[in-house]
Protein backbone atom coordinates (compact mmCIF):
# COMPACT_ATOMS: atom_id res chain seq x y z
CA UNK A 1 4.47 -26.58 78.42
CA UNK A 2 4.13 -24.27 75.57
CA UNK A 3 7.06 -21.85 74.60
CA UNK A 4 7.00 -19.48 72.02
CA UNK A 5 9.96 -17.71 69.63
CA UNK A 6 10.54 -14.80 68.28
CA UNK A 7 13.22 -12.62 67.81
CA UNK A 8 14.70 -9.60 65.97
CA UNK A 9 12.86 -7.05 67.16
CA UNK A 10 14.51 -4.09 66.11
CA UNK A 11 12.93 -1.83 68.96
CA UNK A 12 14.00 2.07 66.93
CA UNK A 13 14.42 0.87 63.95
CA UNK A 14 13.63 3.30 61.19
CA UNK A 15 12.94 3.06 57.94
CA UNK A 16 14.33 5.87 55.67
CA UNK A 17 13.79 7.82 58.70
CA UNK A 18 10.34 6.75 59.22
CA UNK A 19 9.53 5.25 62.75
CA UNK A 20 8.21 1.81 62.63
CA UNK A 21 7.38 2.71 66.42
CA UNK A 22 3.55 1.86 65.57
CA UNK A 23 4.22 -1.15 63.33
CA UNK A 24 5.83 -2.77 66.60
CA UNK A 25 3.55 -1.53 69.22
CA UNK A 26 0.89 -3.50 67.07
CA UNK A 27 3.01 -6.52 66.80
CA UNK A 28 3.13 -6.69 71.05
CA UNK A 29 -0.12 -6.31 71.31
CA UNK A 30 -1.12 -8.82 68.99
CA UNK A 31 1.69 -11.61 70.55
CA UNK A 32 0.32 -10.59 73.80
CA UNK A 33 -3.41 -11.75 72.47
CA UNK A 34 -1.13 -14.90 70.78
CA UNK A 35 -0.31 -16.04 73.99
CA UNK A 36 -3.52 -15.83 75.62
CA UNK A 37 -5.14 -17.95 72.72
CA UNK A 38 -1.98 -20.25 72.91
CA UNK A 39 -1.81 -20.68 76.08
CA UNK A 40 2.01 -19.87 75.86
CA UNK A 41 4.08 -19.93 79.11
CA UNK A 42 7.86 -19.22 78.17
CA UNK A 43 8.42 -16.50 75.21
CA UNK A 44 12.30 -16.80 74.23
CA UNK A 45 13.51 -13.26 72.30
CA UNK A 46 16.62 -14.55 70.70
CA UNK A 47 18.64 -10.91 70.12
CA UNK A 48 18.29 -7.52 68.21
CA UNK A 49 15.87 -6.45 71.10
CA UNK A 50 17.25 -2.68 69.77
CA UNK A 51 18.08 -1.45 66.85
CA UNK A 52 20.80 0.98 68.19
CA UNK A 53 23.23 0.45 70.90
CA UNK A 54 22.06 3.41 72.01
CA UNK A 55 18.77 3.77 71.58
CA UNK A 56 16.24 6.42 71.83
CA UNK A 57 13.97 6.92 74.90
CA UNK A 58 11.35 6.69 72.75
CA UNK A 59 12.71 3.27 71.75
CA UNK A 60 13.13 2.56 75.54
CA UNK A 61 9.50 3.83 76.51
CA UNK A 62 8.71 0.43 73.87
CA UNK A 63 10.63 -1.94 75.38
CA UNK A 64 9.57 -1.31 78.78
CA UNK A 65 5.50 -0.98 77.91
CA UNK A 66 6.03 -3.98 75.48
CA UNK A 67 7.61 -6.03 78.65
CA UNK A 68 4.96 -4.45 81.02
CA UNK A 69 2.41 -5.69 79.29
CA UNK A 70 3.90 -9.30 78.53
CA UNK A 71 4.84 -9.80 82.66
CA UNK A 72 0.88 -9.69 82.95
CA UNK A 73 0.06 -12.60 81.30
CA UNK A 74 2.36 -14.53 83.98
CA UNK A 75 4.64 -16.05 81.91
CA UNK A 76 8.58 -16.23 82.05
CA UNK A 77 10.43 -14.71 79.09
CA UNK A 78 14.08 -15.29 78.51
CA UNK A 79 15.63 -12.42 76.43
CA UNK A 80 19.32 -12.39 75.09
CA UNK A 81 21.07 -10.06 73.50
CA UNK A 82 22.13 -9.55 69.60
CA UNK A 83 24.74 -7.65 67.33
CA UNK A 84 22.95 -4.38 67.61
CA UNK A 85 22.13 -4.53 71.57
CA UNK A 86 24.53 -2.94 74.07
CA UNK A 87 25.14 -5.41 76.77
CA UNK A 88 25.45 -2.71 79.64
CA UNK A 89 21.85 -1.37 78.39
CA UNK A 90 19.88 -4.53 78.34
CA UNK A 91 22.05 -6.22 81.50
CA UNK A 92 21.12 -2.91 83.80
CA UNK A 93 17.88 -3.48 85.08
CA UNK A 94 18.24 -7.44 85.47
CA UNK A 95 17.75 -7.70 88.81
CA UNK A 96 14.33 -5.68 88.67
CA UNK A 97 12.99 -7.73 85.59
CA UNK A 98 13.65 -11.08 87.88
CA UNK A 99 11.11 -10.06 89.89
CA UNK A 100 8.76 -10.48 87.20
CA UNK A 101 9.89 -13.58 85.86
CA UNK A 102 12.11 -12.40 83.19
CA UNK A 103 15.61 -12.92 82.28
CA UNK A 104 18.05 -11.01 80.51
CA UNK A 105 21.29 -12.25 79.23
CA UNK A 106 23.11 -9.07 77.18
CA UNK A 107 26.44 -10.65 77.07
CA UNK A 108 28.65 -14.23 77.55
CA UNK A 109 28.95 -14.48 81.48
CA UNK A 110 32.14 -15.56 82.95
CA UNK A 111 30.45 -18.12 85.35
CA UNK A 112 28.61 -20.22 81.90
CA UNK A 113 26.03 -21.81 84.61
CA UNK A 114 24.39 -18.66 84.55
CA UNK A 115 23.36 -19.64 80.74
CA UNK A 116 21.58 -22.27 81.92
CA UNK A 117 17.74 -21.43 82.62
CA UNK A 118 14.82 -23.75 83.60
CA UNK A 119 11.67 -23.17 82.86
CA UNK A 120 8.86 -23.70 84.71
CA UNK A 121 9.64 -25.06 87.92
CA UNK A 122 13.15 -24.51 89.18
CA UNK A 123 13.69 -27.69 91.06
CA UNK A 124 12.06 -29.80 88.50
CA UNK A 125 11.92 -27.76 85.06
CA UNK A 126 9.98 -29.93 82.49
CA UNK A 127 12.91 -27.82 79.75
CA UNK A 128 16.29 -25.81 80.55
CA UNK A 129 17.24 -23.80 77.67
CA UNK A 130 20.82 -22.26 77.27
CA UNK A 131 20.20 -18.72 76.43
CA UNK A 132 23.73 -17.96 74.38
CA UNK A 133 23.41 -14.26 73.48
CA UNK A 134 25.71 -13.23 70.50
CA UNK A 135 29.28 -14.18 71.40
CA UNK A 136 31.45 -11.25 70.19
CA UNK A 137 35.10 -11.68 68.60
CA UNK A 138 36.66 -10.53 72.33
CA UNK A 139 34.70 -13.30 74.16
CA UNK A 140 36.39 -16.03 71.97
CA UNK A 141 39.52 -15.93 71.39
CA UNK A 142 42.32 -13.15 70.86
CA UNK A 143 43.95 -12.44 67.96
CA UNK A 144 47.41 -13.57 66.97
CA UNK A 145 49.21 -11.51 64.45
CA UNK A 146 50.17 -13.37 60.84
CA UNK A 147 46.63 -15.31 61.39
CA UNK A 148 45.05 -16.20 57.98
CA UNK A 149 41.79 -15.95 57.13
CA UNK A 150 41.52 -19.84 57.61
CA UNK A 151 43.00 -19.93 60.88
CA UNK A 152 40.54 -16.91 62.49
CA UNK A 153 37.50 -18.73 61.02
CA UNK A 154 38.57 -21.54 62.61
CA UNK A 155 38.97 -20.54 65.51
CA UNK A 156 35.94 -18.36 66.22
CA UNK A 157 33.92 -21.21 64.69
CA UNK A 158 35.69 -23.52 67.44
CA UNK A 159 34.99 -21.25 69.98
CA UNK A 160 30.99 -21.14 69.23
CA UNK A 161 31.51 -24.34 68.99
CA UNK A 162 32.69 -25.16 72.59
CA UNK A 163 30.25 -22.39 73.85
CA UNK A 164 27.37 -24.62 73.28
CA UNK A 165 28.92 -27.60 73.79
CA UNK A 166 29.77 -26.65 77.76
CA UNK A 167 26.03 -25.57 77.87
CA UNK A 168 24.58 -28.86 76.68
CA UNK A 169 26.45 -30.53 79.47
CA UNK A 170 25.55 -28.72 81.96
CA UNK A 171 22.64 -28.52 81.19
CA UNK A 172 22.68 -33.03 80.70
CA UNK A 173 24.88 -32.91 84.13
CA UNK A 174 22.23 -30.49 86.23
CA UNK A 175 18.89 -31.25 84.44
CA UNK A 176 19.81 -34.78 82.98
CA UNK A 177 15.25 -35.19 82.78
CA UNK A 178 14.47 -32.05 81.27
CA UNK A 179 13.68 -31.09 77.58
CA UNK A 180 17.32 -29.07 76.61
CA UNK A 181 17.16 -26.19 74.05
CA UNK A 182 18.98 -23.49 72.84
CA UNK A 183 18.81 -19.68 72.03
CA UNK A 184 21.87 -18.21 70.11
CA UNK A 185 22.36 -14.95 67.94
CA UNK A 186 24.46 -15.72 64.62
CA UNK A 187 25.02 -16.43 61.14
CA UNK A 188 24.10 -20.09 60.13
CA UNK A 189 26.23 -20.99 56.55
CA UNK A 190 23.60 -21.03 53.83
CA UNK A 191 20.82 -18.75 55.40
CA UNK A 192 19.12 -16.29 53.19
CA UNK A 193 19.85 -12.44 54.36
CA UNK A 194 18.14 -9.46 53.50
CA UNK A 195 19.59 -5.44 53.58
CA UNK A 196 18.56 -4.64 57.09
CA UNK A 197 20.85 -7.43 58.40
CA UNK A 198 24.31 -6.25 59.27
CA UNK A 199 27.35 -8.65 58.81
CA UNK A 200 27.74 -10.19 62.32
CA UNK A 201 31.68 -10.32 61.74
CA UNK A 202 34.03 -8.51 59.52
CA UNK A 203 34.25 -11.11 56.69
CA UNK A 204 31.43 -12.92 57.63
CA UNK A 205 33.76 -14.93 60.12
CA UNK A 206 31.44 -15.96 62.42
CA UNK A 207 28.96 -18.44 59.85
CA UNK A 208 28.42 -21.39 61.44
CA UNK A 209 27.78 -24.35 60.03
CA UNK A 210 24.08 -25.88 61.53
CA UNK A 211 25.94 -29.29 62.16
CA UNK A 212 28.00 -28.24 64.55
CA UNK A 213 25.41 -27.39 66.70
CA UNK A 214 24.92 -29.92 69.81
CA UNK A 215 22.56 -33.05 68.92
CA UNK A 216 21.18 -33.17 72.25
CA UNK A 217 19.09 -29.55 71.68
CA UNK A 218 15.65 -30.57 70.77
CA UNK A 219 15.65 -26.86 69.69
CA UNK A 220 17.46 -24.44 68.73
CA UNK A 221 15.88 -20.84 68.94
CA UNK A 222 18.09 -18.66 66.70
CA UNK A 223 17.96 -14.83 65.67
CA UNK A 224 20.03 -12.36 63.46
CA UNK A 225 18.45 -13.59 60.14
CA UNK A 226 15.40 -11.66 59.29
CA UNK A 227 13.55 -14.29 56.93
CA UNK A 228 11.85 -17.09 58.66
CA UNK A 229 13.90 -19.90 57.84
CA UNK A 230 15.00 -23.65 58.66
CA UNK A 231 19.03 -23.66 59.46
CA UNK A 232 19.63 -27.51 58.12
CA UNK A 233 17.66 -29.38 60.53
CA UNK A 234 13.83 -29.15 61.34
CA UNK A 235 14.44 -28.05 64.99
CA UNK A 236 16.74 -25.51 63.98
CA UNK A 237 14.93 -21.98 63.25
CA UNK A 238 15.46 -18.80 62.77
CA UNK A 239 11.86 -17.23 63.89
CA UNK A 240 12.95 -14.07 61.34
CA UNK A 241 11.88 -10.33 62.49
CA UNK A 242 8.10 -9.88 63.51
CA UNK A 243 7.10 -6.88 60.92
CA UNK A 244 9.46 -5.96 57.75
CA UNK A 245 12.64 -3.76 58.68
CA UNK A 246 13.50 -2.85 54.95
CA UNK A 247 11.77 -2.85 51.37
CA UNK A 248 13.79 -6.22 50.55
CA UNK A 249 11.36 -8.05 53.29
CA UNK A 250 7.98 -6.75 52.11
CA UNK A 251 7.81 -10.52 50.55
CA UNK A 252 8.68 -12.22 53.99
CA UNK A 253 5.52 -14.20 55.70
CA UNK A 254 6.28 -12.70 59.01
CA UNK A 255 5.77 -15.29 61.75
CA UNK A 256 6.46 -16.36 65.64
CA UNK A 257 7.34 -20.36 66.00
CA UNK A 258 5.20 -22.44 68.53
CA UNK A 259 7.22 -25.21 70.08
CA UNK A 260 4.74 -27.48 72.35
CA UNK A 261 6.72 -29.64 75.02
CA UNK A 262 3.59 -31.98 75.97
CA UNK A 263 3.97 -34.14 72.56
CA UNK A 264 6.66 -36.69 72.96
CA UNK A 265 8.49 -34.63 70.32
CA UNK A 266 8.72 -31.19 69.60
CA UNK A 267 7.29 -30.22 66.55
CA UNK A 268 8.04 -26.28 65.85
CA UNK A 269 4.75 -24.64 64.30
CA UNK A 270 4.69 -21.37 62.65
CA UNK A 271 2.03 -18.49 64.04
CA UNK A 272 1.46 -16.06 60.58
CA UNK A 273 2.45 -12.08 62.18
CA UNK A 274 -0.72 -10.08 60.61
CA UNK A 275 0.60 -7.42 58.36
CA UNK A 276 -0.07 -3.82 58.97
CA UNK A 277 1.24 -2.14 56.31
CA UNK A 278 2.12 -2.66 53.12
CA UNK A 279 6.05 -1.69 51.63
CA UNK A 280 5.47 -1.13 47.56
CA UNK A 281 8.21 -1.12 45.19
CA UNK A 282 7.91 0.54 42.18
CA UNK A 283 10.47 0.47 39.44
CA UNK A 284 10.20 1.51 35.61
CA UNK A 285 9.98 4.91 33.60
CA UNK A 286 7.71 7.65 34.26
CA UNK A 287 4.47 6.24 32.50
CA UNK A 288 4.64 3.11 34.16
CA UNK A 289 5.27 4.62 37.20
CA UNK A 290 2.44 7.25 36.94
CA UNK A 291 0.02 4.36 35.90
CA UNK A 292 1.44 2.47 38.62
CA UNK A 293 0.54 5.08 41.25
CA UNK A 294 -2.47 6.07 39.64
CA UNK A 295 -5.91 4.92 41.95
CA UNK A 296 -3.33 3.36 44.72
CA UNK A 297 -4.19 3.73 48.36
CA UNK A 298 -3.15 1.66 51.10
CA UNK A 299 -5.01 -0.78 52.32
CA UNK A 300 -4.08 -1.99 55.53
CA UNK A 301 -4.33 -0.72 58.92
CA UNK A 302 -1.57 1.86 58.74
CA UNK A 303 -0.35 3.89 55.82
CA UNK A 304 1.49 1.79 53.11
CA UNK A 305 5.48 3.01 52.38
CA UNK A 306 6.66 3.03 49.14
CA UNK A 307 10.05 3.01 47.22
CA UNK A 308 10.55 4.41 43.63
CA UNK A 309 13.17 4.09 41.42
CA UNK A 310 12.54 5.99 38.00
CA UNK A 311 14.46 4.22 34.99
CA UNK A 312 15.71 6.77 32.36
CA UNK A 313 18.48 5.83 28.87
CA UNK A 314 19.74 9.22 29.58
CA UNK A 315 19.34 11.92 31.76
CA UNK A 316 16.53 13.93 30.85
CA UNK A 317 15.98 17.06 33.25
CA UNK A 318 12.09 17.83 32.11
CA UNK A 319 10.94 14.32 33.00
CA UNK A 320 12.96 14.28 36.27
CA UNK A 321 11.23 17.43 37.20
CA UNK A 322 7.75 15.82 36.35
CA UNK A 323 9.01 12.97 38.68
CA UNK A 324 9.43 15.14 41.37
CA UNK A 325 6.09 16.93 40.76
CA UNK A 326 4.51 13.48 40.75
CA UNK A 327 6.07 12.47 43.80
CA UNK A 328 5.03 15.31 45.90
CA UNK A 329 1.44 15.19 44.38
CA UNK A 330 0.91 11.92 45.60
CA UNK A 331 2.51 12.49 49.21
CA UNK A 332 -0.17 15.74 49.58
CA UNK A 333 -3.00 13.29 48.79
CA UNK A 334 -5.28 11.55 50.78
CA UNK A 335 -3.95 8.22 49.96
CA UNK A 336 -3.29 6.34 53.05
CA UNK A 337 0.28 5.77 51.61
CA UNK A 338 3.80 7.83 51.37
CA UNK A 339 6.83 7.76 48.98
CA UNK A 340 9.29 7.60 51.54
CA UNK A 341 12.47 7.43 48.87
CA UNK A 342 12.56 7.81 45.21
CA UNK A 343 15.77 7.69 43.19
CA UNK A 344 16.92 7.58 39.48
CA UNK A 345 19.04 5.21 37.49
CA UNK A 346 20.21 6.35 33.98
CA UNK A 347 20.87 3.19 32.00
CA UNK A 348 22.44 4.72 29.13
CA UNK A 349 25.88 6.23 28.67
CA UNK A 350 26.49 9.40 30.79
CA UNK A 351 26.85 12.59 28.56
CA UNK A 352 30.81 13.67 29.22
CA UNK A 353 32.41 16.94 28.11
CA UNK A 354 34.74 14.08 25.90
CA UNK A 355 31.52 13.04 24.64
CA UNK A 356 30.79 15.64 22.81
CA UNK A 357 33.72 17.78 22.14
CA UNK A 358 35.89 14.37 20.99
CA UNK A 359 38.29 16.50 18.82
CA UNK A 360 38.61 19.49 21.51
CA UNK A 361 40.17 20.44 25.18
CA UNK A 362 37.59 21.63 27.16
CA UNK A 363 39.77 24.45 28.67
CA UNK A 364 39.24 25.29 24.56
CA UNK A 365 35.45 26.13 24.94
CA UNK A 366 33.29 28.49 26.24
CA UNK A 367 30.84 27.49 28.73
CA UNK A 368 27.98 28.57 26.52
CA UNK A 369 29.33 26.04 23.97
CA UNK A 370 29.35 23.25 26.54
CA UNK A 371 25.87 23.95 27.60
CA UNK A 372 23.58 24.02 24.31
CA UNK A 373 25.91 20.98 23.04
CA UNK A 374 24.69 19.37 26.40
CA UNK A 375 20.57 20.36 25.97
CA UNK A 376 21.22 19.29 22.36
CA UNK A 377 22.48 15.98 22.98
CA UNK A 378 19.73 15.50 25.82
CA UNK A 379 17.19 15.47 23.75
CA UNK A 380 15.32 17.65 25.72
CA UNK A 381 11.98 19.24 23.90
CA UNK A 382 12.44 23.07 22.59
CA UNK A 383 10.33 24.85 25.37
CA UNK A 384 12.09 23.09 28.12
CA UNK A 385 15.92 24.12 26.31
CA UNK A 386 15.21 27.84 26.36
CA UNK A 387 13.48 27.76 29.92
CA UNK A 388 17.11 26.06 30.78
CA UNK A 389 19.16 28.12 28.44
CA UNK A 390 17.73 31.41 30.05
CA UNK A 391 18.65 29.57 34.05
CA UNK A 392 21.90 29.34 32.36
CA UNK A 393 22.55 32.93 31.61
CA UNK A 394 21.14 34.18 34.28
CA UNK A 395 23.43 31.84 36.27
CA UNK A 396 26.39 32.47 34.22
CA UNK A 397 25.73 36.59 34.64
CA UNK A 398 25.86 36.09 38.12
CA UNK A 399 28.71 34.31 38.13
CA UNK A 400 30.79 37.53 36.23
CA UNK A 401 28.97 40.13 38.39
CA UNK A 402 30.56 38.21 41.26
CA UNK A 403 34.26 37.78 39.70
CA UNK A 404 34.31 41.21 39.21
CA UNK A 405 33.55 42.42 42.08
């Protein structure tokens, strides 16, 4: 038996309002090829299916082609939910995705047996895996009042704790010859995060230390952390996000983990994710930017999205307006790329009406006097000061016409 993991899907997820609706449709189809070539027959999804709690139909259109076109390659897939899934939403057509051999657990079930899923054959599975969606505050414990901090990590972490402890026994009590893993949806203590990732718990309550975990899993299949990573222990992985969700994972080597059950012990083995578009950064002043952009095209499959961040000592209004002219030259060219955010970050001190009238009130000075002390000490060159002087009058005539009106 061959199973495969992957998580974090993100299914809506947009980036700086760009839909990554292509980026994922790629992804399915090339894990669908995966597990042809693999020979694959359980795929685990551990959380984050959606972005949104509420997602889009668009979104849902995705998630129901993407699972169309997995059920054909007669395979079971286990799917639990994460942080950002609605329970209600991904637990409302269960009983029409059993029919095609999948299984959806959105939320903690009262009745924990129904956790418990073989794979393969249901009288004798060759593994069982507890599929432990992300266990919200509500579903552990309640909260006393005059708790410290210490005491509601505590006991949160105890209740995870117990969670997958009751599953590894009944999973040892029911299915005491099958292979026993895990799916769960959390925060693992010393796991590296990126910005798409929200905080599972207010306070980060809910880290969990990887030791706690049961030793009886043979593997753990974990989501929520975006970066492919080990969580202490070689059978403990986080499979990370198939394509990048934010500009802070352009560096991540995507991947899905391979876990084959007919060597005597598994041995998790990551599957590269192809990339299909690049995410730049690009961060200095407006030279190195333009020489940075200069002859760039994207090279991959679809366009390349970048991020810009101009670096200025002070505030300097003619080369933010050649920023902006740059910016939207380069998104009107054929480039097979797009600036989808560009910012600026003045380094220097900000110029304040203290700054330059130290001696004087500014309820003292005329606005005229504020304004050419400001271009002055902007350092701005002498053609663009008068085209800004005259903008000034013109808005400061207006500004009387109206008063006295």
């Amino acid at each position: 038996m061959k199973i495969l993991h992957t998580a974090d899907w993100h299914i809506g997820k947009r980036l700086y309002q760009k839909e990554l609706h292509e980026d994922f449709s790629l992804f399915i189809d090339w894990l669908c090829q995966t597990i042809k070539d693999q020979q694959v027959d359980v795929l685990l999804v551990s959380g984050d299916v959606f972005d949104l709690a509420n997602p889009s139909a668009e979104a849902r259109q995705l998630y129901y082609s993407a699972l169309h076109k997995l059920s054909k390659l007669d395979i079971q897939i286990v799917l639990t939910g994460g942080n950002h899934d609605s329970p209600a939403m991904l637990n409302a057509p269960r009983e029409l995705l059993m029919a095609l051999n999948i299984t959806v657990i959105g939320e903690l079930p009262a009745n924990r047996e129904e956790l418990i899923i073989p794979l393969g054959s249901r009288s004798e599975p060759k593994a069982v895996v507890a599929a432990i969606p992300f266990i919200r505050d509500n579903e552990l414990r309640k909260l006393a009042p005059g708790q410290s901090y210490e005491e509601r990590q505590e006991a949160i972490t105890d209740g995870i704790r117990e969670i997958f402890n009751e599953s590894a026994e009944l999973i040892q009590t029911h299915y005491p010859s099958a292979t026993p893993l895990a799916m769960g949806h959390l925060f693992a203590h010393g796991a590296s995060t990126s910005s798409s990732e929200r905080e599972i718990q207010v306070g980060n309550l809910a880290g969990f230390e990887s030791n706690q975990f049961p030793k009886s899993f043979e593997y753990i299949a974990l989501g929520h952390i975006h970066k492919p990573q080990r969580a202490g222990s070689e059978h403990i992985l986080y499979s990370g996000s198939p394509i990048p969700l934010s500009f802070d994972e352009k560096n991540h080597d995507k991947r899905v983990i391979l876990i084959d059950l007919n060597q005597e012990k598994p041995n998790p083995v990551s599957v590269p994710v192809p990339s299909w578009r690049e995410l730049k950064r690009v961060k200095g002043n407006l030279t190195e930017i333009r020489n940075e952009l200069s002859g760039f095209s994207g090279s991959d499959q679809l366009p390349a999205f970048i991020e810009i961040e101009l670096v200025e000592e002070h505030r300097n209004p003619a080369e933010i307006m050649e920023f902006e002219t740059l910016v939207e030259q380069f998104n009107e060219a054929d480039n097979n790329a797009e600036i989808l955010k560009y910012f600026i970050t003045i380094t220097g001190e900000s110029i304040t009406s203290s700054s330059l009238f130290q001696n004087q009130k500014i309820e003292e000075l005329k606005p005229r006097e504020v304004f050419s002390k400001w271009i002055e000490k902007s350092q701005v060159d002498e053609e663009t000061g008068n085209l800004m002087n005259e903008a000034f009058e013109d808005i400061l005539q207006e500004y009387h016409q109206n008063e006295n009106q």
